[in-house]
PDB file of N, CA and C in Angstrom:
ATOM      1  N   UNK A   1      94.718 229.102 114.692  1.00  0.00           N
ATOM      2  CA  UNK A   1      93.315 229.005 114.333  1.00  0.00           C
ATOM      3  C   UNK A   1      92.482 229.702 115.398  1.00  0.00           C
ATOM      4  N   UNK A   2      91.645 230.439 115.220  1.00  0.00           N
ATOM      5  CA  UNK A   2      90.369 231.231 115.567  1.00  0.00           C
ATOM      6  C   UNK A   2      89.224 231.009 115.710  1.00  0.00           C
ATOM      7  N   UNK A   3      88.458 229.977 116.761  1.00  0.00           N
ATOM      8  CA  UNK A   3      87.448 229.589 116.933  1.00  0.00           C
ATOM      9  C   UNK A   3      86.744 230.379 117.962  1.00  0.00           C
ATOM     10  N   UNK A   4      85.413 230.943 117.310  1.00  0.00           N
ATOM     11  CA  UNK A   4      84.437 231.757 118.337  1.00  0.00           C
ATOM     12  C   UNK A   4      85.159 232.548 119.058  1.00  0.00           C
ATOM     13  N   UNK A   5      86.003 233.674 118.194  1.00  0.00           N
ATOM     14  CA  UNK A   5      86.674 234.925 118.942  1.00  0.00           C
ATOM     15  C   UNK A   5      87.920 234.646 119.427  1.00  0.00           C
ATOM     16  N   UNK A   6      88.093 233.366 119.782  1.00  0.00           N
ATOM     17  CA  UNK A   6      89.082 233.123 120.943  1.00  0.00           C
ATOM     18  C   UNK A   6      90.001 231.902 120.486  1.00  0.00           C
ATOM     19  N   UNK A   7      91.487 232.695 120.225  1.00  0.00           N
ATOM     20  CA  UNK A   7      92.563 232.158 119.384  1.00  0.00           C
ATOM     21  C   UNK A   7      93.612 230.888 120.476  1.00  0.00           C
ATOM     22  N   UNK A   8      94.069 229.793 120.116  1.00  0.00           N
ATOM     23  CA  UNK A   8      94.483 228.919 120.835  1.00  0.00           C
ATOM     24  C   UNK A   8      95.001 228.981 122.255  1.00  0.00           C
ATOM     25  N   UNK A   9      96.238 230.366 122.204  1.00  0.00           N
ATOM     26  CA  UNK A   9      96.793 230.669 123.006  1.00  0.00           C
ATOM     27  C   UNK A   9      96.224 231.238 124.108  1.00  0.00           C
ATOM     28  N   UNK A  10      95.099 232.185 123.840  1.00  0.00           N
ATOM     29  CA  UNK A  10      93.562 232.634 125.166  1.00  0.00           C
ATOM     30  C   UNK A  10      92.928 231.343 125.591  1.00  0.00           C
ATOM     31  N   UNK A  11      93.001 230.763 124.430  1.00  0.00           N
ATOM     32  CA  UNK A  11      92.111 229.049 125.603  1.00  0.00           C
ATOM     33  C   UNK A  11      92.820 228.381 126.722  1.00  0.00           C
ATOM     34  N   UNK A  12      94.785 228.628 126.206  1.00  0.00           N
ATOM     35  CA  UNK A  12      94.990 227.596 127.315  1.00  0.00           C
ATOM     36  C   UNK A  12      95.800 228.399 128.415  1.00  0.00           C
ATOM     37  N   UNK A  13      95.381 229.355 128.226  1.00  0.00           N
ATOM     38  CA  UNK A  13      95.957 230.611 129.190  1.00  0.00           C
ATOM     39  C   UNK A  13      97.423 231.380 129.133  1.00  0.00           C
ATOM     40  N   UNK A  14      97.148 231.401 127.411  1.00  0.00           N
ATOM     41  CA  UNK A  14      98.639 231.908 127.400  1.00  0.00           C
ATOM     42  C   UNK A  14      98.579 233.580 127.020  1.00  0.00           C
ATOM     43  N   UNK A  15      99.087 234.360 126.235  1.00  0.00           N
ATOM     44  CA  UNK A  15      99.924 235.508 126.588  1.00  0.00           C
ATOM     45  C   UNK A  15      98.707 236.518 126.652  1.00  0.00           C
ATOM     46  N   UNK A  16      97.089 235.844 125.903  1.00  0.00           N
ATOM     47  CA  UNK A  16      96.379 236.971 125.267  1.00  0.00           C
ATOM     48  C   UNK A  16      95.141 236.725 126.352  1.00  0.00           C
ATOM     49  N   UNK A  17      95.509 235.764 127.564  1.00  0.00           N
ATOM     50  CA  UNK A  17      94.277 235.698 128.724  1.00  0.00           C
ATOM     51  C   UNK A  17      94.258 237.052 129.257  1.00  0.00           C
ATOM     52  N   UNK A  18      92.547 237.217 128.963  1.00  0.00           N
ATOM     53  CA  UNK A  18      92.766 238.017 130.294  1.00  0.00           C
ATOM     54  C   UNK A  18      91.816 239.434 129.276  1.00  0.00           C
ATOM     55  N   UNK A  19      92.281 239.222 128.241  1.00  0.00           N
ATOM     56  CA  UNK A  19      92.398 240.161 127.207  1.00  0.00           C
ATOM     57  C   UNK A  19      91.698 240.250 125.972  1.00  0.00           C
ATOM     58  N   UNK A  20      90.566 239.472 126.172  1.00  0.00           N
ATOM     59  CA  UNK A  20      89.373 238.962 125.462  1.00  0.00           C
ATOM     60  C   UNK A  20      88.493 240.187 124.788  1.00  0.00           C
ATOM     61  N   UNK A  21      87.912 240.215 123.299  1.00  0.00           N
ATOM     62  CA  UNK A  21      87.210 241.826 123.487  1.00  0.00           C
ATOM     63  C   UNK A  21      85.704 241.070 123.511  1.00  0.00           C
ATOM     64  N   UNK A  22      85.117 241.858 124.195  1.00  0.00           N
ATOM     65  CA  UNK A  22      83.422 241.288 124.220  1.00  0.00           C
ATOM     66  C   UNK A  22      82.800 242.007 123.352  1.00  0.00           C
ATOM     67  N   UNK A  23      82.027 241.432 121.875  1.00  0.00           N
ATOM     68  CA  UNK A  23      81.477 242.131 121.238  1.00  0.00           C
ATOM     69  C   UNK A  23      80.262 242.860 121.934  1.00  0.00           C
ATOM     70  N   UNK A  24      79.775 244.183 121.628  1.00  0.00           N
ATOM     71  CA  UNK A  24      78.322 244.346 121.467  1.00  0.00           C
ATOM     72  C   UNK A  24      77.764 243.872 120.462  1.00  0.00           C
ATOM     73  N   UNK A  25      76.797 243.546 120.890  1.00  0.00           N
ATOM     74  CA  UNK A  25      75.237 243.205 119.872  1.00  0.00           C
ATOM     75  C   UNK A  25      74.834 244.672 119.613  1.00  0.00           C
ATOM     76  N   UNK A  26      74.853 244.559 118.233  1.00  0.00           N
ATOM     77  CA  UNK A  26      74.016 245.521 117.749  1.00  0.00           C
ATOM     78  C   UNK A  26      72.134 245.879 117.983  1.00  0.00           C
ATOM     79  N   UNK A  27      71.859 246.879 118.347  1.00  0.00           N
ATOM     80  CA  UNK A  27      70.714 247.238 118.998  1.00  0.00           C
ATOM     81  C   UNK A  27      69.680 248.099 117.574  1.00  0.00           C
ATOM     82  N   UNK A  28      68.954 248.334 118.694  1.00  0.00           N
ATOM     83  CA  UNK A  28      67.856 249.392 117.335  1.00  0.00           C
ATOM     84  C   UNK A  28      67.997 250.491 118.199  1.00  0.00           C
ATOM     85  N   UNK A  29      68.543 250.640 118.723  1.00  0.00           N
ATOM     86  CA  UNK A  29      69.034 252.129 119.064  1.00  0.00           C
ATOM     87  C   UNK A  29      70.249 252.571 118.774  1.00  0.00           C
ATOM     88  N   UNK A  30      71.260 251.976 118.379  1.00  0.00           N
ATOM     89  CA  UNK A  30      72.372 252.233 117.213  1.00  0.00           C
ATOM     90  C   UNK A  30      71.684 252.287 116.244  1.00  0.00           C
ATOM     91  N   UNK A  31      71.156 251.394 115.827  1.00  0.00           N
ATOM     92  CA  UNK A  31      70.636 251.455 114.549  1.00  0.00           C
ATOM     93  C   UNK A  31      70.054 252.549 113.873  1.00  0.00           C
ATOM     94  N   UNK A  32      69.349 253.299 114.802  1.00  0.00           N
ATOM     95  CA  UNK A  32      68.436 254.089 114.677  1.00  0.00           C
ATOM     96  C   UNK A  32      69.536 255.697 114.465  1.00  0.00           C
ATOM     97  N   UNK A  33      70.414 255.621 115.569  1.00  0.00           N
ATOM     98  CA  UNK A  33      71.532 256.582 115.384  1.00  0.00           C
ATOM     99  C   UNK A  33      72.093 256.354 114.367  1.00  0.00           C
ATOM    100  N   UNK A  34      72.309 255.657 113.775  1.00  0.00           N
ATOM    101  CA  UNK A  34      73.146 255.583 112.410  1.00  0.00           C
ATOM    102  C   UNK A  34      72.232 256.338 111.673  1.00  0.00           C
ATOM    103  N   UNK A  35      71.027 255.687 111.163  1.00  0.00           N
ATOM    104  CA  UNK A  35      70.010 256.097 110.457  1.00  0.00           C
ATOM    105  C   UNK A  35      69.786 257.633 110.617  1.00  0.00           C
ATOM    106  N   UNK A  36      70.114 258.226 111.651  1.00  0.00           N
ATOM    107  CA  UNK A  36      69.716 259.808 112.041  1.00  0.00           C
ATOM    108  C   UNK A  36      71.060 260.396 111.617  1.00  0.00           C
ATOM    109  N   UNK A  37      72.253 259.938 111.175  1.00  0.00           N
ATOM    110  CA  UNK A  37      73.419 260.660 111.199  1.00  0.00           C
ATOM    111  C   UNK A  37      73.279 260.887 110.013  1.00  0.00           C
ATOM    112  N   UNK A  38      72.920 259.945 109.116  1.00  0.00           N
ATOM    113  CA  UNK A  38      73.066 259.395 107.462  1.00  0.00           C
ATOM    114  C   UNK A  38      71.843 260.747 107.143  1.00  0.00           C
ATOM    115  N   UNK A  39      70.728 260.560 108.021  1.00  0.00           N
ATOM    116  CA  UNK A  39      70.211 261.566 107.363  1.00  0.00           C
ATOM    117  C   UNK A  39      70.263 262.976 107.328  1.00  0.00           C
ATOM    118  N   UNK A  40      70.895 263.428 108.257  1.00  0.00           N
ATOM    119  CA  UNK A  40      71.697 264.698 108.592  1.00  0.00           C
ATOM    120  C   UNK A  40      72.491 265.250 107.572  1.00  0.00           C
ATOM    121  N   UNK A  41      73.210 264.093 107.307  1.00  0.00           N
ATOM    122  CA  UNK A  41      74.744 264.415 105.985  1.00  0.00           C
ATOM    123  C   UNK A  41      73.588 264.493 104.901  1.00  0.00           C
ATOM    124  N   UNK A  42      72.734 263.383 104.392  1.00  0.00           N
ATOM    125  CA  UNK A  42      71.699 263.887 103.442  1.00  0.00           C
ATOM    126  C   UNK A  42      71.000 264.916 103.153  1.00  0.00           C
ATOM    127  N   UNK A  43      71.086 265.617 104.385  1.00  0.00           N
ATOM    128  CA  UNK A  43      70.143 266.954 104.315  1.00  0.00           C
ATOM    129  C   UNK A  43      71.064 267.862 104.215  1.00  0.00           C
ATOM    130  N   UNK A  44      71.682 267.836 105.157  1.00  0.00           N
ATOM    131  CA  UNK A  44      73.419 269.179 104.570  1.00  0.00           C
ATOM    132  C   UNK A  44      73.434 269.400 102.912  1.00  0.00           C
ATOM    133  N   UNK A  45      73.454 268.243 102.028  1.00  0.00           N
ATOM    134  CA  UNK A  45      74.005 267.881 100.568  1.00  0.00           C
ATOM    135  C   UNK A  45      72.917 268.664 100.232  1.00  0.00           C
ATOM    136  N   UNK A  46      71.193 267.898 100.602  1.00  0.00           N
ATOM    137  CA  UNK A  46      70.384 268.809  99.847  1.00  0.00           C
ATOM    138  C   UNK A  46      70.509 270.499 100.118  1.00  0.00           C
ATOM    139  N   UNK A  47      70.371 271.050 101.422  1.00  0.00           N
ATOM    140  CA  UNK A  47      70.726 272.430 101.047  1.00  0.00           C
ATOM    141  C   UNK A  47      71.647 272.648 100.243  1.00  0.00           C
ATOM    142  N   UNK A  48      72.944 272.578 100.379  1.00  0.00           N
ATOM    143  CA  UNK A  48      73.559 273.140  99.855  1.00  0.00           C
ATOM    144  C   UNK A  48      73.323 272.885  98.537  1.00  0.00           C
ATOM    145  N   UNK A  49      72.924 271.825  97.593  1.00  0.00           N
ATOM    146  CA  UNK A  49      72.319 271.631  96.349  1.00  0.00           C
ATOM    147  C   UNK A  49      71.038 272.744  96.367  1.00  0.00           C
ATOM    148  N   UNK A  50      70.405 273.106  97.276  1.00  0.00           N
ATOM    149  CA  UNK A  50      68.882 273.617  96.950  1.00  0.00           C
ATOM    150  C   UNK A  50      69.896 275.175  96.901  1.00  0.00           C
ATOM    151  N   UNK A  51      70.676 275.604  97.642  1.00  0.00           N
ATOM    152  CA  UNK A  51      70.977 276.783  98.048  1.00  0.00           C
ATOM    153  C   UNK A  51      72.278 277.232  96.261  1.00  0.00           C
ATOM    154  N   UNK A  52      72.745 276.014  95.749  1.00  0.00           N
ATOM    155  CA  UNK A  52      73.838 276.848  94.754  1.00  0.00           C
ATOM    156  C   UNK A  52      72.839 276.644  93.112  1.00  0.00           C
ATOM    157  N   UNK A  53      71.394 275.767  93.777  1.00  0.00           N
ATOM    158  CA  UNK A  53      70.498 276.128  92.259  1.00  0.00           C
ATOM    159  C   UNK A  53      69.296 277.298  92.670  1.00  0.00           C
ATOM    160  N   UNK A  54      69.790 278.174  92.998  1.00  0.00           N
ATOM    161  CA  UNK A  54      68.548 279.242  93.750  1.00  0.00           C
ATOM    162  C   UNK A  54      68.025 279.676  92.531  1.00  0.00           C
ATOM    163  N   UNK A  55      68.740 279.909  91.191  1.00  0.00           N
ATOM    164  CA  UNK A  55      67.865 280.889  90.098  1.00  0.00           C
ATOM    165  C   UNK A  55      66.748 280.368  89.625  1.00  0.00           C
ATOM    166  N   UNK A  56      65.823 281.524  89.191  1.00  0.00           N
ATOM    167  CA  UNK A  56      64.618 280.980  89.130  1.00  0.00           C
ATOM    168  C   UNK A  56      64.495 280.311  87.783  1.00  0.00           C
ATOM    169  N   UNK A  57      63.185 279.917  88.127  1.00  0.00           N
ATOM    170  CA  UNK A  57      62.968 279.186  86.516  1.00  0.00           C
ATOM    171  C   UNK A  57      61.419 278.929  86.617  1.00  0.00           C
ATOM    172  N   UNK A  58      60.670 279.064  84.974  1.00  0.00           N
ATOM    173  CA  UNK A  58      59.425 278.466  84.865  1.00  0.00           C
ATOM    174  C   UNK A  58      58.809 277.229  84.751  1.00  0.00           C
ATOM    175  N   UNK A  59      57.914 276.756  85.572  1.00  0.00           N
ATOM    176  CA  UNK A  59      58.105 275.601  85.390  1.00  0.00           C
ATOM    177  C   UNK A  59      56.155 275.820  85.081  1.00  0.00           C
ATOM    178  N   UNK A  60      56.271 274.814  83.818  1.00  0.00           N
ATOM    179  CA  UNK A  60      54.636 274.332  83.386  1.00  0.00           C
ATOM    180  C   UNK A  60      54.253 272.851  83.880  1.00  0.00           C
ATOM    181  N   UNK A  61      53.192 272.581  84.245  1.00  0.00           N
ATOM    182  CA  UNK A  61      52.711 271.501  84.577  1.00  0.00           C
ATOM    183  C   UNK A  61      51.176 271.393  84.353  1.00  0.00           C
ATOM    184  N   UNK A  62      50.677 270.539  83.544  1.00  0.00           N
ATOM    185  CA  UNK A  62      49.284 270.799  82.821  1.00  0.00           C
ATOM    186  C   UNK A  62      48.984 271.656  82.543  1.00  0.00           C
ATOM    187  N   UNK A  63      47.616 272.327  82.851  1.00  0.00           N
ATOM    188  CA  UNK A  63      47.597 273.356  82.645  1.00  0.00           C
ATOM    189  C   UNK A  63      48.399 275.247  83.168  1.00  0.00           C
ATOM    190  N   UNK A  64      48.891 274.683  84.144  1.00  0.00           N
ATOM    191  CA  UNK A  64      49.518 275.700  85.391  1.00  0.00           C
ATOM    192  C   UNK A  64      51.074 275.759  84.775  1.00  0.00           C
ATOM    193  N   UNK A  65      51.109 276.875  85.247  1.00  0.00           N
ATOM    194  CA  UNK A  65      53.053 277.276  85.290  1.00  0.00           C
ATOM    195  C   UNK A  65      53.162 278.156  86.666  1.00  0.00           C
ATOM    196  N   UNK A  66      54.115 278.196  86.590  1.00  0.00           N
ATOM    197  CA  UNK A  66      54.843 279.300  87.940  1.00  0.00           C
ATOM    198  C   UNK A  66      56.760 279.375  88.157  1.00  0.00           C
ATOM    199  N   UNK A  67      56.369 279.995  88.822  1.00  0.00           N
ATOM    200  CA  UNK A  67      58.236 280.382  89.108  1.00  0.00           C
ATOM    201  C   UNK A  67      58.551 280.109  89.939  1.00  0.00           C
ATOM    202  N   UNK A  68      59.800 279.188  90.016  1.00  0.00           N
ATOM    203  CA  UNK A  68      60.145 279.050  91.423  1.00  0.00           C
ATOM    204  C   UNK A  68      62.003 278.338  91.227  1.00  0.00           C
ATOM    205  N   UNK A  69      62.512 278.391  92.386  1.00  0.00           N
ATOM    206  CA  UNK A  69      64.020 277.900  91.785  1.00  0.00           C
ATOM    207  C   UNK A  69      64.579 276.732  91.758  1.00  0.00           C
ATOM    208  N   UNK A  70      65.379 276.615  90.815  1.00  0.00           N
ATOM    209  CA  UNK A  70      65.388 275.234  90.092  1.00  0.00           C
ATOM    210  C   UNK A  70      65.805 274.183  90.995  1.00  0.00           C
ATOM    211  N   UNK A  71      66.186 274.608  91.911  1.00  0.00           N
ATOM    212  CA  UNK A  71      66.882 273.622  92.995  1.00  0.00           C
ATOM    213  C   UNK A  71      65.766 273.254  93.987  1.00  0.00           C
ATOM    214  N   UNK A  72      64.341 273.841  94.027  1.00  0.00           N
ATOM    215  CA  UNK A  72      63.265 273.577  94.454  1.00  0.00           C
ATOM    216  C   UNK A  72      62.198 272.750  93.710  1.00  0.00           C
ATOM    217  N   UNK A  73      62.217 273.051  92.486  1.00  0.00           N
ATOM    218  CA  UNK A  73      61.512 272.378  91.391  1.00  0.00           C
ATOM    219  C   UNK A  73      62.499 270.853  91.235  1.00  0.00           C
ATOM    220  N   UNK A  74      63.911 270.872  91.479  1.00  0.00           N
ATOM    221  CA  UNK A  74      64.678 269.409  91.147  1.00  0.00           C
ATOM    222  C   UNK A  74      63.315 268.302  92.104  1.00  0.00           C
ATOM    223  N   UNK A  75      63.583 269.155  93.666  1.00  0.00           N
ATOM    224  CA  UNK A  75      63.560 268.430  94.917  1.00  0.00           C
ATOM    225  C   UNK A  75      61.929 268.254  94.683  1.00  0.00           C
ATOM    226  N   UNK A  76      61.474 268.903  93.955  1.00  0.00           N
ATOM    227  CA  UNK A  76      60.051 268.441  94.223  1.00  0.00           C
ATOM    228  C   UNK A  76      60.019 267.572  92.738  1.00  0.00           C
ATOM    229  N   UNK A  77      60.374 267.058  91.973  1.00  0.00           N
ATOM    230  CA  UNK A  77      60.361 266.193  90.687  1.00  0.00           C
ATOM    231  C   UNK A  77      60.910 265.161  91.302  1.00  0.00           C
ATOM    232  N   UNK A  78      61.836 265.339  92.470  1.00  0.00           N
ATOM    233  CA  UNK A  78      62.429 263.571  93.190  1.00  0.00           C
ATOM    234  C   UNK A  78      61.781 263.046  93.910  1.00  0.00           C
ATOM    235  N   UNK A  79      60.714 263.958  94.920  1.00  0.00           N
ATOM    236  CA  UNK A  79      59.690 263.572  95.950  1.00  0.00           C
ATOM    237  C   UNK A  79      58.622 262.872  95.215  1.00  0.00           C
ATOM    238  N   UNK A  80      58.171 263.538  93.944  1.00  0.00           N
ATOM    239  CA  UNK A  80      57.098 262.865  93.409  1.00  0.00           C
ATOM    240  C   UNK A  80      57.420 261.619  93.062  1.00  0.00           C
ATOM    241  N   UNK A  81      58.586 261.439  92.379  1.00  0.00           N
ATOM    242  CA  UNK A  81      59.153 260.314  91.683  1.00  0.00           C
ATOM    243  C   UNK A  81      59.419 258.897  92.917  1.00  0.00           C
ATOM    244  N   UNK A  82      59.784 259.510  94.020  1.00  0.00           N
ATOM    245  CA  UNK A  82      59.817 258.716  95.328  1.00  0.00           C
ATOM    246  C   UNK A  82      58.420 258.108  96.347  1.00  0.00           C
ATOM    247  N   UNK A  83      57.582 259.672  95.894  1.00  0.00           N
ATOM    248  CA  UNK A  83      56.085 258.499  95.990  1.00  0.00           C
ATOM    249  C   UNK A  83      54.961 257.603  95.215  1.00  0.00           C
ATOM    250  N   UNK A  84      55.476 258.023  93.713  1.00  0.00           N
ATOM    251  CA  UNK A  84      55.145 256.781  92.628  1.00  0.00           C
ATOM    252  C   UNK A  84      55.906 255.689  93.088  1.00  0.00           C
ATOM    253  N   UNK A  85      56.872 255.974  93.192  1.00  0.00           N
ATOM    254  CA  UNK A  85      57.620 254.058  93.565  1.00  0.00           C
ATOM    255  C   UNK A  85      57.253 253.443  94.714  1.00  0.00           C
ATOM    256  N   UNK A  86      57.100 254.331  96.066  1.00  0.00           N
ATOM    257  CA  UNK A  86      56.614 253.893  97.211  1.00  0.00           C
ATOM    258  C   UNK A  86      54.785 253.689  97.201  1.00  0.00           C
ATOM    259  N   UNK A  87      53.839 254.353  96.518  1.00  0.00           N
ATOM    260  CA  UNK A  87      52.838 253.698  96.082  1.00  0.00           C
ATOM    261  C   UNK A  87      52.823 252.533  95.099  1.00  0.00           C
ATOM    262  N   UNK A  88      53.881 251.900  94.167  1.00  0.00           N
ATOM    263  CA  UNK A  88      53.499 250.998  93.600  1.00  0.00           C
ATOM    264  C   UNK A  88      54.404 249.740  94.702  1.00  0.00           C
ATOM    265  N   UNK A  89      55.355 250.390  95.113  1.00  0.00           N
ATOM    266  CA  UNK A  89      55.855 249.319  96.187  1.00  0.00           C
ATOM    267  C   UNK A  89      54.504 248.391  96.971  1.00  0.00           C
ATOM    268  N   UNK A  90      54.424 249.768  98.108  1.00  0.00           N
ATOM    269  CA  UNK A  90      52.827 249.542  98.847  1.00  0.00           C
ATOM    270  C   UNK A  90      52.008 248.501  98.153  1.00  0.00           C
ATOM    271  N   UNK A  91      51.434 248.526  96.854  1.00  0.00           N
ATOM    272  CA  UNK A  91      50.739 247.580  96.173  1.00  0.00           C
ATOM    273  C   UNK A  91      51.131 246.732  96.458  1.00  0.00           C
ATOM    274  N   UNK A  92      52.178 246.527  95.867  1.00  0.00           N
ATOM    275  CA  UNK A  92      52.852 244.814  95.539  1.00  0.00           C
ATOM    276  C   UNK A  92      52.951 244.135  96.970  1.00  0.00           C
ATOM    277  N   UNK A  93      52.980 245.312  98.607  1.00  0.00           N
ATOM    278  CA  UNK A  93      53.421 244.402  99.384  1.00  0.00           C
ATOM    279  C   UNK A  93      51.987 243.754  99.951  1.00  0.00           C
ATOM    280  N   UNK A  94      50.708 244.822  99.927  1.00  0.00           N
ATOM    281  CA  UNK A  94      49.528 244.148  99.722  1.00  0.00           C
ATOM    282  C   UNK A  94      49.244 242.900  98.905  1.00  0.00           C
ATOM    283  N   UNK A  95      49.478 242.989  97.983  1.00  0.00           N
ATOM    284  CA  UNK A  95      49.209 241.511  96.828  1.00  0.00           C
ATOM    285  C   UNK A  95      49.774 240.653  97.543  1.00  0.00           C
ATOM    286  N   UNK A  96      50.861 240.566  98.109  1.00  0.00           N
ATOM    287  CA  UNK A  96      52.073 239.249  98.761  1.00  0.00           C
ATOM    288  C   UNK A  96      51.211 238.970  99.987  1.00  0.00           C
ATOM    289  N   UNK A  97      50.848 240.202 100.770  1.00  0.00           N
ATOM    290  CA  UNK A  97      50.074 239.535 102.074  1.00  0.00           C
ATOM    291  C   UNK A  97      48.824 239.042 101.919  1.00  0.00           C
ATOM    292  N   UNK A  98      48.042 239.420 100.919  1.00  0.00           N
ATOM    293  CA  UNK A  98      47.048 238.653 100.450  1.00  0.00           C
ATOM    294  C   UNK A  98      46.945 237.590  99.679  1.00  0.00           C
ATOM    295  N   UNK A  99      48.285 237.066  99.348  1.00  0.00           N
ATOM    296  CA  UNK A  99      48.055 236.249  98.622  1.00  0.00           C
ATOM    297  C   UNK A  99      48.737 234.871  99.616  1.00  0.00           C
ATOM    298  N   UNK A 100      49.355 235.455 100.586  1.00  0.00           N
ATOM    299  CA  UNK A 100      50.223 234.372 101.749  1.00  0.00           C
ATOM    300  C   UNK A 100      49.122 233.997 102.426  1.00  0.00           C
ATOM    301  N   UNK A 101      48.178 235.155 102.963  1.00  0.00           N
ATOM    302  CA  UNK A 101      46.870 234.968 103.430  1.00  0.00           C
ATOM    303  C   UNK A 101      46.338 233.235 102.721  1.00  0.00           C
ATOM    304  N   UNK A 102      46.100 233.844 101.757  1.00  0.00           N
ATOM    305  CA  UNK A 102      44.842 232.926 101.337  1.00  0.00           C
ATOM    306  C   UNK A 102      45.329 231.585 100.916  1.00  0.00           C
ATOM    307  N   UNK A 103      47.123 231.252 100.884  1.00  0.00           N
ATOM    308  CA  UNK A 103      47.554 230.207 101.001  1.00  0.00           C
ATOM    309  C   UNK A 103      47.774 229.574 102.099  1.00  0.00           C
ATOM    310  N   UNK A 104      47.265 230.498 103.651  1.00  0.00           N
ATOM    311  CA  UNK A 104      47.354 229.857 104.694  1.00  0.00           C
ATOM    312  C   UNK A 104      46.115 229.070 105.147  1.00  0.00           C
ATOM    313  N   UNK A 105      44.854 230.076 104.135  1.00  0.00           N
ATOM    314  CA  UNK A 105      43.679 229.247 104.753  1.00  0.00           C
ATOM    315  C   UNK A 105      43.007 228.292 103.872  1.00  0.00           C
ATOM    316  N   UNK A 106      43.886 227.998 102.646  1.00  0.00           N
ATOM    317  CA  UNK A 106      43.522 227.071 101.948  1.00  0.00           C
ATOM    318  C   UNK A 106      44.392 225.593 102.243  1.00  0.00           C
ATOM    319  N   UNK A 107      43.376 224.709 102.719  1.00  0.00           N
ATOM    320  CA  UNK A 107      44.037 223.662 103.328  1.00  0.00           C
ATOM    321  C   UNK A 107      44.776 222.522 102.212  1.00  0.00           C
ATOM    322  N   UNK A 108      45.440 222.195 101.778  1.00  0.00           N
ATOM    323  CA  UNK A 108      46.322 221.036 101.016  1.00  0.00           C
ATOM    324  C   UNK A 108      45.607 219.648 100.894  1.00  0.00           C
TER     325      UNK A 108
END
């Protein structure tokens, strides 16, 4: 049995004393390196996605059109689509703090 890292035989000084591993605590500076690696490999994928849809294409939008290549037009139809959700996110997290608000200053 295995209690808090440290298996019977390390407690009473038998074969595995001595030989203990000390975890790290995870930090926000790993954290943050992870987060920077992940986005690296993310960005590699998008070039090479932006770079094997290079042909052009027309694209209309209200009244306007123009040319540009399809692997540029994808990336800009996902950005938009990523700040509709992150503006209606934003909302909702306003409503929650205003509404925690006003259950803090309403007394019971």
């Amino acid at each position: 049995m295995v209690e808090n890292g440290v298996g019977k035989a390390e407690r009473a000084g038998g074969a595995g004393h001595g030989l203990e591993e000390e975890r790290l605590e995870r930090t926000r500076t790993g954290g943050i390196w992870v987060s920077a690696v992940i986005a690296v490999v993310v960005l590699v994928f998008v070039l090479v996605f932006i770079v094997q849809n290079f042909e052009s294409v027309t694209v209309r939008f209200l009244w306007t059109a123009g040319s540009l290549p399809l692997g540029v037009a994808m990336i800009f139809a996902v950005l938009a689509g990523a700040l509709l959700i992150a503006l209606v996110g934003t909302a909702r997290i306003l409503q929650l703090r205003r509404s925690a608000k006003h259950r803090l200053r309403k007394p019971e």
